[in-house]
C-alpha atoms as a PDB file:
ATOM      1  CA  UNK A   1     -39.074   0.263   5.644  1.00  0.00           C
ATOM      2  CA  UNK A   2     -35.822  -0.936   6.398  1.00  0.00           C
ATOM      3  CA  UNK A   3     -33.025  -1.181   4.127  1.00  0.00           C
ATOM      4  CA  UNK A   4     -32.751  -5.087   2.255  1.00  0.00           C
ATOM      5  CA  UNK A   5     -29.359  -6.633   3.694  1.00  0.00           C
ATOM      6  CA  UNK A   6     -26.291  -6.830   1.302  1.00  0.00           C
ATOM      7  CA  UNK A   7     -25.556 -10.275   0.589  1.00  0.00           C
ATOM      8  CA  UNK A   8     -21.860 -10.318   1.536  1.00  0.00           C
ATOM      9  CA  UNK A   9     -20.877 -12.354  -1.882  1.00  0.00           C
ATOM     10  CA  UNK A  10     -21.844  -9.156  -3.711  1.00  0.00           C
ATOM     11  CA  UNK A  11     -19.873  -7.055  -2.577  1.00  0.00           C
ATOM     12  CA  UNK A  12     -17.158  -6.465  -5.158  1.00  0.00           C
ATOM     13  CA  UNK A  13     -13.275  -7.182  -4.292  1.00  0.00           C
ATOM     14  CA  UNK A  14     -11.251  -4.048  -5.944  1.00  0.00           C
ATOM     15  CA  UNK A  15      -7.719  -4.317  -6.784  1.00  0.00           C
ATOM     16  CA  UNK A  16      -5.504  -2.375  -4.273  1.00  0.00           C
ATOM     17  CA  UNK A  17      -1.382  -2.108  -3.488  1.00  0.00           C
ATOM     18  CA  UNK A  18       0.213  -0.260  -0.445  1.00  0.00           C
ATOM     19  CA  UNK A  19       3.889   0.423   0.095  1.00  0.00           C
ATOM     20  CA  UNK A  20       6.505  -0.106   3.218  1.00  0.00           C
ATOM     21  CA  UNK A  21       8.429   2.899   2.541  1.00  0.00           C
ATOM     22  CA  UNK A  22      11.670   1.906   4.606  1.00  0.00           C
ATOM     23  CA  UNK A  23      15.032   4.128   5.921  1.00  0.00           C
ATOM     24  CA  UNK A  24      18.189   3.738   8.103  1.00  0.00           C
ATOM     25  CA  UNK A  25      16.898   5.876  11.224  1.00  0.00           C
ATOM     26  CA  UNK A  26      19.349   6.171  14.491  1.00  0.00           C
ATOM     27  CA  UNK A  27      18.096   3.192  16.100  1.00  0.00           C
ATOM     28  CA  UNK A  28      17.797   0.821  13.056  1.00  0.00           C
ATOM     29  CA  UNK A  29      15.596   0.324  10.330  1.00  0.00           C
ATOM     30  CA  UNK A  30      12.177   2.401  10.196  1.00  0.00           C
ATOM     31  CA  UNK A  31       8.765   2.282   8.078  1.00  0.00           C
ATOM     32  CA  UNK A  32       6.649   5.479   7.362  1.00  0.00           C
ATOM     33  CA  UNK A  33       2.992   4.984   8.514  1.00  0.00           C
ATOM     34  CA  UNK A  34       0.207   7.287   8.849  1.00  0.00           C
ATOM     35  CA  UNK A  35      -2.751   7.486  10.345  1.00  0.00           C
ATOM     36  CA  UNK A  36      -6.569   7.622   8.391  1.00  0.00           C
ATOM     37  CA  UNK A  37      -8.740  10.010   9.424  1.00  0.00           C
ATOM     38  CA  UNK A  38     -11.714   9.057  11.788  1.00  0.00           C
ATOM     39  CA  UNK A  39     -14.233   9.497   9.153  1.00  0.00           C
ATOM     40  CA  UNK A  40     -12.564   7.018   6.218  1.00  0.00           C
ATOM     41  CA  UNK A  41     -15.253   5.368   4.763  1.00  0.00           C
ATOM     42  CA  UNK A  42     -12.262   1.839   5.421  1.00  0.00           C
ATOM     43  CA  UNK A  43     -10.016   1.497   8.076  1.00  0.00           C
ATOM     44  CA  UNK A  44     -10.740   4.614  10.135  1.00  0.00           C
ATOM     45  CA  UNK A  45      -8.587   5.937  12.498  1.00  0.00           C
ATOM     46  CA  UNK A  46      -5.876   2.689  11.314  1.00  0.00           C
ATOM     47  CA  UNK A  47      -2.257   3.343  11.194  1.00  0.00           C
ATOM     48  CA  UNK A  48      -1.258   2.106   7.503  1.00  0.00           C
ATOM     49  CA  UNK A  49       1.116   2.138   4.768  1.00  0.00           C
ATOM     50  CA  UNK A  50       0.474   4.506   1.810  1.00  0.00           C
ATOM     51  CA  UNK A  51      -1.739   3.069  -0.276  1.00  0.00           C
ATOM     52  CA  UNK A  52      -4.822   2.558  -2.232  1.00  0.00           C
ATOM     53  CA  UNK A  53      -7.298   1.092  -5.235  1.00  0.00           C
ATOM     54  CA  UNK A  54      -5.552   0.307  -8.728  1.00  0.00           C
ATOM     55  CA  UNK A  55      -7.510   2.946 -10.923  1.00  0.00           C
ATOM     56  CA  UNK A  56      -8.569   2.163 -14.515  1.00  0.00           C
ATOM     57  CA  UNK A  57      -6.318   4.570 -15.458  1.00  0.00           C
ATOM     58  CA  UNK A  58      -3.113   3.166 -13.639  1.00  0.00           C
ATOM     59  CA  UNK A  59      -3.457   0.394 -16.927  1.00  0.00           C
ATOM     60  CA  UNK A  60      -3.313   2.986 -19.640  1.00  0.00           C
ATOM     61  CA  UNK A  61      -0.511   1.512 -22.012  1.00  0.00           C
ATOM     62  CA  UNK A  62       1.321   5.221 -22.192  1.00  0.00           C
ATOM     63  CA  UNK A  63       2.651   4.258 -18.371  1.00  0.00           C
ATOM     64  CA  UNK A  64       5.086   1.660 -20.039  1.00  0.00           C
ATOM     65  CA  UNK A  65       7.522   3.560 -21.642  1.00  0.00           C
ATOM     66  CA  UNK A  66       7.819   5.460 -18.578  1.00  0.00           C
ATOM     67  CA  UNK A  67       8.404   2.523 -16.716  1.00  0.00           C
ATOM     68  CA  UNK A  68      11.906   1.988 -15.574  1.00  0.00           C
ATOM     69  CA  UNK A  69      13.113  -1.985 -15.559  1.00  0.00           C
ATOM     70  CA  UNK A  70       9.298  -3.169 -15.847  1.00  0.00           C
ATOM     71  CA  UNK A  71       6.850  -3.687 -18.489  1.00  0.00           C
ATOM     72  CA  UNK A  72       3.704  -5.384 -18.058  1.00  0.00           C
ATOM     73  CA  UNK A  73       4.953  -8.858 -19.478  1.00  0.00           C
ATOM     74  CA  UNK A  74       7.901  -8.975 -16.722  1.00  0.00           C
ATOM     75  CA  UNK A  75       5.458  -6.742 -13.854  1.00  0.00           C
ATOM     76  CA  UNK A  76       3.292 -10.032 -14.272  1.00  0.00           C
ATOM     77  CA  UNK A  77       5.488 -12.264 -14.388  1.00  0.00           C
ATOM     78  CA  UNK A  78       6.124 -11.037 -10.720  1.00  0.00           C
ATOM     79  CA  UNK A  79       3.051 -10.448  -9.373  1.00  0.00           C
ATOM     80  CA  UNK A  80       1.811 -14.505 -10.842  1.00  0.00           C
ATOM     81  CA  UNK A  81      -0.700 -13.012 -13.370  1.00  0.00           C
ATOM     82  CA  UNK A  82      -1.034 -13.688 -16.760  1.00  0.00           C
ATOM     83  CA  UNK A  83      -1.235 -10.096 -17.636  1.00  0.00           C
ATOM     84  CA  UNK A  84      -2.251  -6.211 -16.100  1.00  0.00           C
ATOM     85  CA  UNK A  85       0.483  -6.352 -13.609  1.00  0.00           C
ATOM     86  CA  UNK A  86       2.141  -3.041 -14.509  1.00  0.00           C
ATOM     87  CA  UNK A  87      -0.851  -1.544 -12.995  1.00  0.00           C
ATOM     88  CA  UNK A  88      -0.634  -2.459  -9.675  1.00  0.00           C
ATOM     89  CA  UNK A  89       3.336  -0.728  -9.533  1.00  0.00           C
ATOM     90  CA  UNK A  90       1.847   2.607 -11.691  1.00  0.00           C
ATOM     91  CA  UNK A  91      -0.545   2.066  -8.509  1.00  0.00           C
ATOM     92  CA  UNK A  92       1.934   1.505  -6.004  1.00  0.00           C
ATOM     93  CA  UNK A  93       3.925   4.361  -6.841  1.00  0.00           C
ATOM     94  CA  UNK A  94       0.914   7.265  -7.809  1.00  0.00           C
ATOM     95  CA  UNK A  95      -0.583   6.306  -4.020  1.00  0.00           C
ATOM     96  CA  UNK A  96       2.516   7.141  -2.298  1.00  0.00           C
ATOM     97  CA  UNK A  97       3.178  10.320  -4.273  1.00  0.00           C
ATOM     98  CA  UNK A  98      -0.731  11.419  -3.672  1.00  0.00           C
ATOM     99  CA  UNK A  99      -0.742  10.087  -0.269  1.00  0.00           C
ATOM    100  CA  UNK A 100       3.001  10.847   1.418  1.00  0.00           C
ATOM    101  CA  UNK A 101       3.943  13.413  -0.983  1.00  0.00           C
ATOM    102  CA  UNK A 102       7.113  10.814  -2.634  1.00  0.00           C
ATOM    103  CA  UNK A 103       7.843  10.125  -5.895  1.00  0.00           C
ATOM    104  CA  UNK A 104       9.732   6.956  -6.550  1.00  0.00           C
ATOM    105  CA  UNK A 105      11.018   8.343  -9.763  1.00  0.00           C
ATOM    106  CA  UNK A 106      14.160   9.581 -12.084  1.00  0.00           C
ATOM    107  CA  UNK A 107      14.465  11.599 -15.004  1.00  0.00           C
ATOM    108  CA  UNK A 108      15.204  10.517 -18.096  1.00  0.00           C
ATOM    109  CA  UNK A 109      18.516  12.012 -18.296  1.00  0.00           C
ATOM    110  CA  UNK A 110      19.485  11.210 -14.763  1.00  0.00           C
ATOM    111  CA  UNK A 111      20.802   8.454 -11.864  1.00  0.00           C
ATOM    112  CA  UNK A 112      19.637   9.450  -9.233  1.00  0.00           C
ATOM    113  CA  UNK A 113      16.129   9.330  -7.608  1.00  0.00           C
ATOM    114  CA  UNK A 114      14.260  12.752  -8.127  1.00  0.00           C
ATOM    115  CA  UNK A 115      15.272  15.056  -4.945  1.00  0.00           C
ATOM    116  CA  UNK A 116      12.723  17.277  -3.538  1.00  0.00           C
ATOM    117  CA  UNK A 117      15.551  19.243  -1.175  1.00  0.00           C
ATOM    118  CA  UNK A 118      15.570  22.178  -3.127  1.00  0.00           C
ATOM    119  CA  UNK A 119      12.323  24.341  -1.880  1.00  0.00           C
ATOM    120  CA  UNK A 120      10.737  25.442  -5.092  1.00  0.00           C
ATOM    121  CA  UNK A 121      10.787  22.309  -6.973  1.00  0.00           C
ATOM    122  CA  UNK A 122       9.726  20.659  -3.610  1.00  0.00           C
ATOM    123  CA  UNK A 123       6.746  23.160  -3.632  1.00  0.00           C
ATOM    124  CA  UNK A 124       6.095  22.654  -7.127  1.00  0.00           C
ATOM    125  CA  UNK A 125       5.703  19.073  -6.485  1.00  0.00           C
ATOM    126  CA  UNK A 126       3.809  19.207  -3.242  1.00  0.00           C
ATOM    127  CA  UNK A 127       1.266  21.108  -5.844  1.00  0.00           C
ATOM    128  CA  UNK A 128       1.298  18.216  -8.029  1.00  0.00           C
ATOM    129  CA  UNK A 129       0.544  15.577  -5.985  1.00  0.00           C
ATOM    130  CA  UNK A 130      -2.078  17.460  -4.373  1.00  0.00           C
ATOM    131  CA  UNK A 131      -3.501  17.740  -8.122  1.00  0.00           C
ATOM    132  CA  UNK A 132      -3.525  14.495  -9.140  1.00  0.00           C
ATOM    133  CA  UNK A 133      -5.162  13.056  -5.269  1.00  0.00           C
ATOM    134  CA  UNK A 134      -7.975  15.676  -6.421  1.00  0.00           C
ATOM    135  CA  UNK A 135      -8.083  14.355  -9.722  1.00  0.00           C
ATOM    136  CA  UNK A 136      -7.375  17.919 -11.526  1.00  0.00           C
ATOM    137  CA  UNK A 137      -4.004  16.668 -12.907  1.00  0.00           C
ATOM    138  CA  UNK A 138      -3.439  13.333 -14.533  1.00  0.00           C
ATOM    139  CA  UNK A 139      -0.365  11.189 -13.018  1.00  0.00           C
ATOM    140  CA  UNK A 140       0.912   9.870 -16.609  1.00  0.00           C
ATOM    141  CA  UNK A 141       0.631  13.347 -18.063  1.00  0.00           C
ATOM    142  CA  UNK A 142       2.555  14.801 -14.875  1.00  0.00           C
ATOM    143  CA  UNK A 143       5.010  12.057 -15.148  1.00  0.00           C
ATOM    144  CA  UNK A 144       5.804  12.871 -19.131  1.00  0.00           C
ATOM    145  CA  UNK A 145       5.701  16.925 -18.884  1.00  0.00           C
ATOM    146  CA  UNK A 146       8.474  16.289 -16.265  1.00  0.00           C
ATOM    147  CA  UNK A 147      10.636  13.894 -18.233  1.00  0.00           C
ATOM    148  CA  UNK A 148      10.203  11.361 -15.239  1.00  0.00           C
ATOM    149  CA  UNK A 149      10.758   7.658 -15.182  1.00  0.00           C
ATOM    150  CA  UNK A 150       8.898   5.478 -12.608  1.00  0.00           C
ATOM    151  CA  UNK A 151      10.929   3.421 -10.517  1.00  0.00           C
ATOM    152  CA  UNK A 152       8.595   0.667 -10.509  1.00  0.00           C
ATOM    153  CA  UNK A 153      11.511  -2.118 -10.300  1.00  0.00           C
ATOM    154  CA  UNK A 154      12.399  -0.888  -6.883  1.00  0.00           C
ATOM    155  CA  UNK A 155       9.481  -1.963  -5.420  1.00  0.00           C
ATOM    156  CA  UNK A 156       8.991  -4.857  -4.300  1.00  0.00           C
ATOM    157  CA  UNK A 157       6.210  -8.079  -3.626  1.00  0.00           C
ATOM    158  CA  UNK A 158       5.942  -8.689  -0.071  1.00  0.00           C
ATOM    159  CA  UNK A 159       2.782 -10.062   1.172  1.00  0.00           C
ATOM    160  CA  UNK A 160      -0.841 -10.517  -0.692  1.00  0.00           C
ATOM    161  CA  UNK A 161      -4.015  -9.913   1.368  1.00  0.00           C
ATOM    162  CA  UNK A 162      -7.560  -9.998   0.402  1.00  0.00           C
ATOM    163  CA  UNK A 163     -10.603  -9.101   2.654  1.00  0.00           C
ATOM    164  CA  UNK A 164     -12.450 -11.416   3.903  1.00  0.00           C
ATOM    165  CA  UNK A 165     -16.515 -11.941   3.033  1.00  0.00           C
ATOM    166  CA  UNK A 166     -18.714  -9.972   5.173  1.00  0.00           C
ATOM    167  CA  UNK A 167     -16.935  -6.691   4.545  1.00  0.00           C
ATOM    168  CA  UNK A 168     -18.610  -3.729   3.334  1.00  0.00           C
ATOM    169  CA  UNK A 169     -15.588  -3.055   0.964  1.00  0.00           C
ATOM    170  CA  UNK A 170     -13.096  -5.862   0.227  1.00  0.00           C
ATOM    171  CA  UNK A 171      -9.666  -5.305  -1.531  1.00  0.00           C
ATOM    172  CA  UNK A 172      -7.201  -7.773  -3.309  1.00  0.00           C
ATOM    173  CA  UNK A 173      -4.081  -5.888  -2.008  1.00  0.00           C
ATOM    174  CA  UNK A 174      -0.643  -6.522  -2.814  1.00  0.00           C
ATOM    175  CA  UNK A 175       1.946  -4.992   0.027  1.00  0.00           C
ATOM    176  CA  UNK A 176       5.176  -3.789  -1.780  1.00  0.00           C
ATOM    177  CA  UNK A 177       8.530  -2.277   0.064  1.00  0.00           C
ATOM    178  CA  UNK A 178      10.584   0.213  -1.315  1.00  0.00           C
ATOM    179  CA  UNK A 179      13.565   2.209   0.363  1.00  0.00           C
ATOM    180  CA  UNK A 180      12.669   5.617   0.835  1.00  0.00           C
ATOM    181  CA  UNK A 181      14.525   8.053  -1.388  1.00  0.00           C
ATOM    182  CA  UNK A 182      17.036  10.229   0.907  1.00  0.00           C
ATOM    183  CA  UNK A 183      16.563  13.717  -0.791  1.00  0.00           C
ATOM    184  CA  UNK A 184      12.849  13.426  -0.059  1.00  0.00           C
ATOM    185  CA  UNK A 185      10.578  13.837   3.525  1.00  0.00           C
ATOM    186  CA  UNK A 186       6.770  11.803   3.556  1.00  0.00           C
ATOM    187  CA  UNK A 187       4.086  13.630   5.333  1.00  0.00           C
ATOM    188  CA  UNK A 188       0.541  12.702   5.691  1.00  0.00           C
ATOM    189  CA  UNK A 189      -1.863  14.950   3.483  1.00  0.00           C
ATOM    190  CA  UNK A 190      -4.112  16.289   6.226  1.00  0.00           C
ATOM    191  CA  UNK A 191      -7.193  14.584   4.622  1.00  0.00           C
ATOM    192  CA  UNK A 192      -7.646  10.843   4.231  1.00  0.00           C
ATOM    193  CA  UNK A 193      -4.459  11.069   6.442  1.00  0.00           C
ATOM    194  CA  UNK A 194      -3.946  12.713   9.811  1.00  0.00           C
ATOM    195  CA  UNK A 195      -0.717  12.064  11.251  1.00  0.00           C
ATOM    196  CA  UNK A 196       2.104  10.302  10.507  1.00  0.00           C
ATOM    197  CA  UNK A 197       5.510   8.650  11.458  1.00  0.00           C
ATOM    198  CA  UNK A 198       8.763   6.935  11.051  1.00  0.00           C
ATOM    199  CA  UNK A 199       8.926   3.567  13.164  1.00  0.00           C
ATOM    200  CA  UNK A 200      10.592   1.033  14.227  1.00  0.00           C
ATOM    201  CA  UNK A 201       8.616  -2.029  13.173  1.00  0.00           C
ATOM    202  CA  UNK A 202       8.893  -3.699  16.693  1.00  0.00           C
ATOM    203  CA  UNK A 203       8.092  -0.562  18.251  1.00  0.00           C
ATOM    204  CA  UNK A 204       4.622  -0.384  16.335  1.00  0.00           C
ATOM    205  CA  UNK A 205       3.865  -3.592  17.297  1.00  0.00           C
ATOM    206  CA  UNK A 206       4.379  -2.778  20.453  1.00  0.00           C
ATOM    207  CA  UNK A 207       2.236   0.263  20.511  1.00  0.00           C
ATOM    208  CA  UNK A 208      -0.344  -1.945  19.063  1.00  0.00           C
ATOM    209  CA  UNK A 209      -0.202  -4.260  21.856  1.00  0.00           C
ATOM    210  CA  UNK A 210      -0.461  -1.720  24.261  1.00  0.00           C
ATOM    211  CA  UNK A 211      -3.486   0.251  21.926  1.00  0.00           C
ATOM    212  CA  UNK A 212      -2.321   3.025  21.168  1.00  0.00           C
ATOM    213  CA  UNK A 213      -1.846   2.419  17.226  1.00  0.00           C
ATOM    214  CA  UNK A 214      -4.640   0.961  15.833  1.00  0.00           C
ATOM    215  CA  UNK A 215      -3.738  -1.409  12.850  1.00  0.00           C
ATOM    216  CA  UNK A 216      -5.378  -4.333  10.910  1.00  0.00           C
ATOM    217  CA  UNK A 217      -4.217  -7.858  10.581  1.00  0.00           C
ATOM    218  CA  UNK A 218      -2.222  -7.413   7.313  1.00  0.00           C
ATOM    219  CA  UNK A 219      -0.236  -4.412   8.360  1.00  0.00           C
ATOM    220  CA  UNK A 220       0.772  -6.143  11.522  1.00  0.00           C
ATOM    221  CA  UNK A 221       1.770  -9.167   9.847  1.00  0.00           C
ATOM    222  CA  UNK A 222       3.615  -7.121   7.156  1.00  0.00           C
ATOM    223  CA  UNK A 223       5.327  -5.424   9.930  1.00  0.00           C
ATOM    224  CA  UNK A 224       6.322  -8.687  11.603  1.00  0.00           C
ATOM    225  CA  UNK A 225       8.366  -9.589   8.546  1.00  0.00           C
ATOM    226  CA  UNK A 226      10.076  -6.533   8.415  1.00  0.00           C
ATOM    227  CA  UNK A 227      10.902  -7.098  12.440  1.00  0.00           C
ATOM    228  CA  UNK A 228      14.161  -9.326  11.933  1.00  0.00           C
ATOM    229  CA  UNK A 229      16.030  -6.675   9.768  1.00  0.00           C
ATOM    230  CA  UNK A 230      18.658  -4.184  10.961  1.00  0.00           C
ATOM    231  CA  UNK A 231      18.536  -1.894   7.663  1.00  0.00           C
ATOM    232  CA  UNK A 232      17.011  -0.597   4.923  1.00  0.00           C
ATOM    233  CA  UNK A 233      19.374  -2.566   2.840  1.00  0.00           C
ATOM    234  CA  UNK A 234      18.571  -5.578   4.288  1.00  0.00           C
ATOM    235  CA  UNK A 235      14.802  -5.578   4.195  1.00  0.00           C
ATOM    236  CA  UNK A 236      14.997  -4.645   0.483  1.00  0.00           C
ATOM    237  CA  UNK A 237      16.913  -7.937  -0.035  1.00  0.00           C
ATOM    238  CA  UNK A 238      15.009  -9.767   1.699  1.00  0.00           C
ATOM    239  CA  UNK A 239      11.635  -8.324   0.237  1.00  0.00           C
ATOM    240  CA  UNK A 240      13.493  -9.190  -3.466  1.00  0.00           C
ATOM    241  CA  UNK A 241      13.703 -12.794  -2.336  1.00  0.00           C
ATOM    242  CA  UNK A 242      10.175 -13.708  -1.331  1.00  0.00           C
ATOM    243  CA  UNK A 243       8.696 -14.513  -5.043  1.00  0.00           C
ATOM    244  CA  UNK A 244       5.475 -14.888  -5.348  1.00  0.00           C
ATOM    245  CA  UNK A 245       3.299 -14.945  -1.764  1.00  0.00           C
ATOM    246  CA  UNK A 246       0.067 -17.101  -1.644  1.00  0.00           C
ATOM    247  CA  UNK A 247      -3.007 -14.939  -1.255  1.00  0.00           C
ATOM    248  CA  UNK A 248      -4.503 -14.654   2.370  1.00  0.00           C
ATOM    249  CA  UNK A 249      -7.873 -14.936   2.643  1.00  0.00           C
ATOM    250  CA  UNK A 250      -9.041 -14.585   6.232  1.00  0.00           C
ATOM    251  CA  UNK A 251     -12.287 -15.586   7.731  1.00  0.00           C
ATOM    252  CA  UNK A 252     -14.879 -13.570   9.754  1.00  0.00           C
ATOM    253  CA  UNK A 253     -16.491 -15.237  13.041  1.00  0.00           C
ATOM    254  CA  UNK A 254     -19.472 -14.323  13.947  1.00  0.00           C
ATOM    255  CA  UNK A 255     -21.329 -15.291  17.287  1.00  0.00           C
ATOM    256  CA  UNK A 256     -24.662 -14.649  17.782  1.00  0.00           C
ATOM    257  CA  UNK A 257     -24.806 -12.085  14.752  1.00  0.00           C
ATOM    258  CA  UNK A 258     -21.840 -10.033  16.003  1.00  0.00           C
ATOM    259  CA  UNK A 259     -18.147  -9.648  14.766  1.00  0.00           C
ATOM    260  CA  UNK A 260     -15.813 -12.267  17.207  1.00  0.00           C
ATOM    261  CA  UNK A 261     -12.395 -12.308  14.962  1.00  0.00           C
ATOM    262  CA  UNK A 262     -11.296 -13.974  12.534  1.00  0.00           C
ATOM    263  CA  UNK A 263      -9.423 -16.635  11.632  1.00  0.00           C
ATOM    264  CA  UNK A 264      -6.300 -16.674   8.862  1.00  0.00           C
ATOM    265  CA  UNK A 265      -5.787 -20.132   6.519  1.00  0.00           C
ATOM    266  CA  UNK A 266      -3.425 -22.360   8.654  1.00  0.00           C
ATOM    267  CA  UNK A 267      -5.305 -21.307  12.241  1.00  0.00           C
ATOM    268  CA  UNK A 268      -7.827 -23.899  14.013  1.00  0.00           C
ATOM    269  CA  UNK A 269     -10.994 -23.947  12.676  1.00  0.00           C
ATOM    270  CA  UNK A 270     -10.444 -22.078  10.033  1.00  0.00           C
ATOM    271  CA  UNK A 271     -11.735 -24.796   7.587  1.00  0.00           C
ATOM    272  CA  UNK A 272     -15.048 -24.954   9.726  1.00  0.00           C
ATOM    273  CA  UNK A 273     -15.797 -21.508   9.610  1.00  0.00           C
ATOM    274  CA  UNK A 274     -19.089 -20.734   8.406  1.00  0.00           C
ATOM    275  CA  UNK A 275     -18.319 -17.108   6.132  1.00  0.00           C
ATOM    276  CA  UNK A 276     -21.379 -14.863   6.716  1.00  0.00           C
ATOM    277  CA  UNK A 277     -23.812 -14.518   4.039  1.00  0.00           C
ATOM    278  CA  UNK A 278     -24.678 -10.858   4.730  1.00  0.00           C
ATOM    279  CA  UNK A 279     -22.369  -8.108   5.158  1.00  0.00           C
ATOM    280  CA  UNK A 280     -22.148  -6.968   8.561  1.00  0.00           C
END
């Protein structure tokens, strides 16, 4: 008997935030991406940004006092919601420790970001993040043995995505951009992630053009706004400046019961199209 359809209103929309990790390379300013593994359950074989789902636990209220220049009130206050906000930086930053193995983060009785050059700390860290991805180490509890701060103020609100219906798995994802802490080298983890690489912005949108990165609409689009800066500096100023972005919502067309595009708010026809009512 064959399986009842998923009616595509159903399916739940999870709270997610991803991170433009950006540097000074040779050529001009670069963004880490990496690559998900060809048997992700979402966005397989995609070039992305570190990221990933908000966890209940990201909105424990022992993450404040460890946040530097944020609590939840002003986190918010940034994001344009009345409340929970914190928890989508605690996100932020725990994703791109588990998934590119940095750690936007201080001590208590420091400046400076953390640095990872020295090769047993770096080790002991690498251990760590591996830990808490598995879930045998909790990221709060990590944070406070180590006497660490999160920089969650450095991080900032660039563009706001949400899946469109019709999706097996939707996200509300907020894209944040952060310069990349010098004393510390992202890798990809060898498991949801396969490769990984410093780009030029323009040059991955070239390589999408010609197919050989594979990326979805938001991470293009995030990448086009990062295309007219020369520097990290820049970007990171500019990123500060952009307030509060207005959610996209694309659409999904479908002809004749099969995926055609879709269509983002402002495009033609993107009032008239009809959202399917089962996921595809």
């Amino acid at each position: 008997m064959p399986d009842t359809p998923q009616r595509a209103a159903d399916v739940p929309i999870r709270p997610a935030a991803t991170v433009m990790l950006v540097r000074d390379g040779v050529d001009g300013l670069e963004v880490f991406m990496m690559q998900r593994t060809l048997s992700a359950a979402f966005a397989h074989g995609m070039y992305v940004f570190p990221g990933g789902k908000v966890d209940d636990a990201d909105h424990a209220g022992h993450f404040e006092p460890i946040c530097y220049g944020l609590d939840d009130a002003s986190a918010s206050a940034r994001l344009g919601l009345e409340s929970g906000g914190l928890a989508w930086y605690v996100a932020a930053v725990r994703e791109v420790f588990e998934e590119a193995g940095v750690l936007l983060a201080r001590r208590a009785d420091a400046d400076a970001v953390v640095d990872l050059d020295e090769p047993q700390l770096a080790e002991r860290y690498n251990d760590a993040r591996h830990a808490v991805h598995e879930g045998r180490l909790d990221f709060a509890s990590f944070c406070s043995e180590e006497g660490l701060l999160l920089l969650v103020d450095a991080l900032h609100l660039v563009d706001h995505w949400i899946t469109p219906q019709g999706e097996r798995r939707r996200f509300d994802t907020r894209f944040f951009l952060g310069a990349a802490p010098p004393a510390q080298h992202p890798l990809h983890d060898d498991k949801e992630t396969i490769a990984s690489r410093w780009v030029r912005p323009s040059d991955a949108i070239e390589l999408w053009r010609e197919g050989e990165l594979q990326m979805l609409p938001p991470t293009i689009a995030t990448l086009q706004f990062l295309v007219p800066h020369t520097t990290a500096d820049a970007a990171v100023a500019a990123a500060a400046a952009v307030g509060i972005p207005a959610p996209v919502l694309p659409k999904v067309v479908v002809v004749d019961g099969k995926f055609a595009g879709i269509k983002r708010p402002g495009d033609d026809g993107y009032d008239d199209v009809q959202e399917p009512e089962f996921v595809m």
